[in-house]
Protein backbone atom coordinates (compact mmCIF):
# COMPACT_ATOMS: atom_id res chain seq x y z
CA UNK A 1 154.12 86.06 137.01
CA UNK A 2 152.03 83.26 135.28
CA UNK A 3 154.23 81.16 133.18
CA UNK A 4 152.03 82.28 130.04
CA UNK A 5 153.31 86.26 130.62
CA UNK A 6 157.19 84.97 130.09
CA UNK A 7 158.61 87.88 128.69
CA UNK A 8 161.79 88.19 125.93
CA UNK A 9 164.75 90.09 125.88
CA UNK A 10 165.66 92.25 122.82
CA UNK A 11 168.77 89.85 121.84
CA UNK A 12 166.42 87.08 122.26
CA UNK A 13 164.07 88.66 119.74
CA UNK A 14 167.13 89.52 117.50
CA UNK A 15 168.37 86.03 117.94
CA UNK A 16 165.07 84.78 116.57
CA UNK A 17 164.58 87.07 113.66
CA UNK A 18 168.53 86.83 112.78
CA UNK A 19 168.56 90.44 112.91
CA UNK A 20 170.20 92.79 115.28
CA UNK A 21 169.67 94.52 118.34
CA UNK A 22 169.26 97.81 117.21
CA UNK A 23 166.42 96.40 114.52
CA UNK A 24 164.60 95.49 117.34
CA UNK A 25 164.55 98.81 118.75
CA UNK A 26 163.50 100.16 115.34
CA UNK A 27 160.38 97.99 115.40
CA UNK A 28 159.70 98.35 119.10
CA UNK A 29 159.81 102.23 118.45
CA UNK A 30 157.95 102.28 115.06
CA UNK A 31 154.99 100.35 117.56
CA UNK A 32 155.21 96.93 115.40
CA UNK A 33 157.00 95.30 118.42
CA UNK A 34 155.11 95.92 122.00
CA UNK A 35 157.25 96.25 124.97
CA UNK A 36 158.30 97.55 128.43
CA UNK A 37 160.58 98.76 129.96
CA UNK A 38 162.49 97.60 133.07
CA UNK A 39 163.50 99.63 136.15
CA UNK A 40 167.15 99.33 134.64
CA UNK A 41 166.24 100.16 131.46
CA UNK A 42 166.18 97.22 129.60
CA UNK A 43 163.18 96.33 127.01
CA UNK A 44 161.29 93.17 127.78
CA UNK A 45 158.87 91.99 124.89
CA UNK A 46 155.80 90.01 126.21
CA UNK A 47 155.29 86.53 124.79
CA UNK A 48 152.03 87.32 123.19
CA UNK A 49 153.35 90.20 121.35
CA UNK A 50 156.01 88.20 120.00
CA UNK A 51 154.08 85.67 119.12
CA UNK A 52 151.62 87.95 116.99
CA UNK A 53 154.56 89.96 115.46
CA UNK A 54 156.86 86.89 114.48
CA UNK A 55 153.68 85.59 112.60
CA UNK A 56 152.58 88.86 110.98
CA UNK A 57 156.08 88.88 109.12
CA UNK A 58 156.05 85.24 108.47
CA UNK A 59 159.02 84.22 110.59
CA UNK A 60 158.53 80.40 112.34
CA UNK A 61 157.02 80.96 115.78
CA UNK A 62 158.50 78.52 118.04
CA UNK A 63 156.90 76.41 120.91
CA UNK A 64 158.45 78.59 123.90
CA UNK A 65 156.91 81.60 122.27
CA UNK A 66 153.59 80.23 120.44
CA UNK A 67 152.63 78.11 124.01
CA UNK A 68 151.39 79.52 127.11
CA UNK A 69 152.30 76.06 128.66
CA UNK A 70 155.80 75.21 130.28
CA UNK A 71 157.39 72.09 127.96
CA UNK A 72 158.91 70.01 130.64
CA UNK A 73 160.66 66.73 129.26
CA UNK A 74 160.56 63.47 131.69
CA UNK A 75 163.53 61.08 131.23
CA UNK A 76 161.76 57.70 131.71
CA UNK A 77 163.70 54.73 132.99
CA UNK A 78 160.97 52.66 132.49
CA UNK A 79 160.31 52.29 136.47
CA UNK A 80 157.51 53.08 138.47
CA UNK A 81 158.51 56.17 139.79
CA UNK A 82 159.51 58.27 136.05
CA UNK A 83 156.14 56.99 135.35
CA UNK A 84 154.08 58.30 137.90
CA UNK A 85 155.76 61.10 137.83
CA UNK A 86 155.39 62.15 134.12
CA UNK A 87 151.47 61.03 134.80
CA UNK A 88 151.22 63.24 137.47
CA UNK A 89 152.97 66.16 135.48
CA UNK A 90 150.75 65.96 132.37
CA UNK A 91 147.60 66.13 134.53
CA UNK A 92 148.78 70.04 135.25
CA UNK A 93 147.02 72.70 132.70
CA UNK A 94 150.70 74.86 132.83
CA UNK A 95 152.76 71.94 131.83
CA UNK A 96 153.29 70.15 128.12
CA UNK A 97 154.77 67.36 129.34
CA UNK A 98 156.92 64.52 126.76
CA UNK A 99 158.59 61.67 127.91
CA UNK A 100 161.83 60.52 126.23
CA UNK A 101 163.41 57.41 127.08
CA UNK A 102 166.51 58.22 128.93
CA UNK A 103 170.15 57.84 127.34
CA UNK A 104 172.33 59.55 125.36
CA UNK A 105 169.87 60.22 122.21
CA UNK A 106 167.47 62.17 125.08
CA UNK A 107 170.40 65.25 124.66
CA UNK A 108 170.01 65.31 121.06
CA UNK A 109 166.35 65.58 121.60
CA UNK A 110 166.02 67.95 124.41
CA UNK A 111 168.75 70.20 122.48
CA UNK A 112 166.84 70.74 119.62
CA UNK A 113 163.55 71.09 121.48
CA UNK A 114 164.75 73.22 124.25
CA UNK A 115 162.09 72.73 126.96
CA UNK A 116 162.09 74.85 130.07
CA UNK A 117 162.19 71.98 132.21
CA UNK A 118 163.91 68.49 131.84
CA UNK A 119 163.13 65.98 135.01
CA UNK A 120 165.22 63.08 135.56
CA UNK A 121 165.83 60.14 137.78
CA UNK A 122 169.04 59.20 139.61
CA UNK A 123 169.58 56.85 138.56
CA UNK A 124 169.09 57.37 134.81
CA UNK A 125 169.45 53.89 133.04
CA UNK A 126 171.66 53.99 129.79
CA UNK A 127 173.88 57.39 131.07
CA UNK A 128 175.72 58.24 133.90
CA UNK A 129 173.41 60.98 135.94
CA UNK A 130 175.85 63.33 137.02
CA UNK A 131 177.05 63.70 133.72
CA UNK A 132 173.22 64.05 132.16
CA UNK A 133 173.30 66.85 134.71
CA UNK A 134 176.40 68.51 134.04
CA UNK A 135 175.55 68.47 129.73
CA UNK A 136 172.40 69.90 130.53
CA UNK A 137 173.36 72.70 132.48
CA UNK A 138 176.12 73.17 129.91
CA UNK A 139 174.01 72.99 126.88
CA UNK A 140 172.22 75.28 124.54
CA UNK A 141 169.70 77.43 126.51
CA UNK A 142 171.13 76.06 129.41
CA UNK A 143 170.03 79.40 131.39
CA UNK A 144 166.65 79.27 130.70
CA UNK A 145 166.30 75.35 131.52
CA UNK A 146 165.34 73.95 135.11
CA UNK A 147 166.80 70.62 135.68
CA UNK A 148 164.58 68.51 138.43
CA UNK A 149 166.81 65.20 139.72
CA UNK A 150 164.63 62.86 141.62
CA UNK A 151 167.17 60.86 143.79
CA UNK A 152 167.33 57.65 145.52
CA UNK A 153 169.05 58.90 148.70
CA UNK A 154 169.13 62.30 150.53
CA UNK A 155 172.86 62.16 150.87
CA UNK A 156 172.91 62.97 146.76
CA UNK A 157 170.51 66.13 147.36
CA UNK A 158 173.63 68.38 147.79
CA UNK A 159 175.59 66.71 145.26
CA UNK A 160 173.37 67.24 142.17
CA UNK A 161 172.74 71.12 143.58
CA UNK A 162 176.31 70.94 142.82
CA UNK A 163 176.49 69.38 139.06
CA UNK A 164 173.49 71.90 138.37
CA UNK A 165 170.03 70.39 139.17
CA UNK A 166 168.04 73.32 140.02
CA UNK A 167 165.88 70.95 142.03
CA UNK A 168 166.82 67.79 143.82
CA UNK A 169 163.94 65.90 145.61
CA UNK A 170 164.48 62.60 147.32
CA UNK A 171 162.29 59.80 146.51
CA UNK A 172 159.54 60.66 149.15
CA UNK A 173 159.77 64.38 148.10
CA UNK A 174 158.13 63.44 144.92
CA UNK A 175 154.64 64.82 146.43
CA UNK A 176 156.30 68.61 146.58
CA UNK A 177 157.51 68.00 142.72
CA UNK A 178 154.66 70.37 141.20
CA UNK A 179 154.98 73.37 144.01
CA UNK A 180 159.06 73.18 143.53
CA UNK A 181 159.03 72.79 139.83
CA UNK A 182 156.53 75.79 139.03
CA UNK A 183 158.73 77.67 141.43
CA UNK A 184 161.87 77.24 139.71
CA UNK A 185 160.40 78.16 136.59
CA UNK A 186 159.04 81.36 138.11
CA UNK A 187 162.53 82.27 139.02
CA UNK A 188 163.93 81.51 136.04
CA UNK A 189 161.29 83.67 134.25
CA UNK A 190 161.56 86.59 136.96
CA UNK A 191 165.34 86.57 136.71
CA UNK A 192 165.10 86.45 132.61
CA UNK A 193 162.22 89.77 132.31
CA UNK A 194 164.76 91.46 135.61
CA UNK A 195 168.42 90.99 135.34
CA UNK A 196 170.78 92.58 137.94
């Protein structure tokens, strides 16, 4: 699934509109709201549609629903390597890329954004890494977010799996960065529209 069909639950919809559940229904079954329905049952409301409905009745359409393009934040270090690598991410058509300086104040940012992808060094000057990690796997739309650490060392591969990165590439693994990244978001996505 192309990362510009991303597809919305109904409580994400209500969550949106502060309205509830069974609202959502109403408009999806009055044919206001377009959307389909999953093997288990559950409705799934495709991006586009959203987008067109949540600006017909004048609510604010926000970036992960008005884009087609994945926002993926790059915590810069100010070395090379964060450098190169938010280059090389911005020169992909299904990527908005931003770079934020890394630190504490990069939370506060990439909370009240919420991109679907936040890629950070290892280490991350101005904040411990594993605890970057940890907050933003614990953090407001935490289960829609892929976290990318690039680390210095394969012996830390298994250890940021473990405080949450979704993907951990060593430093010559940087050339496999693009394939792994759009994967993860594919997952995400597919996992989102088709719950268990």
């Amino acid at each position: 699934m192309p990362l510009a069909d991303r597809e919305f639950t109904s409580e994400e919809v209500a969550t949106l509109c502060g309205v509830t559940r069974v609202t959502v229904a109403d408009w999806i079954g009055r044919s206001e709201l377009t959307a389909r329905l999953t093997r288990g049952g559950h409705r799934r409301i495709p991006r586009a549609s959203l987008a067109a409905f949540l600006g017909r009745h004048g609510y604010p359409v926000p970036r992960r629903v008005a884009s087609q393009r994945a926002a993926v934040m790059v915590l810069t270090d100010g070395g090379v390597r964060t450098v190169a690598v938010a280059g090389t991410l911005e020169g992909i058509a299904d990527f908005d890329v931003t770079r934020l300086q890394g630190g504490p104040s990069a939370l506060l940012t990439i909370g009240s954004a919420q991109p679907d992808a936040v890629v950070t060094a290892v280490p991350s000057r101005g904040c411990d890494a594993r605890q970057l990690v940890e907050c933003l796997r614990l953090g407001p739309g935490a289960d829609d977010r892929v976290i990318v650490a690039l680390v210095a060392y394969h012996e830390e591969v298994a250890a940021f799996r473990r405080y949450g990165a979704d993907v951990v590439l060593p430093v010559e693994g940087d050339a496999e960065l693009q394939g792994q990244l759009e994967r993860a978001l594919h997952t995400r996505q597919r996992r989102a529209s088709h719950p268990l």
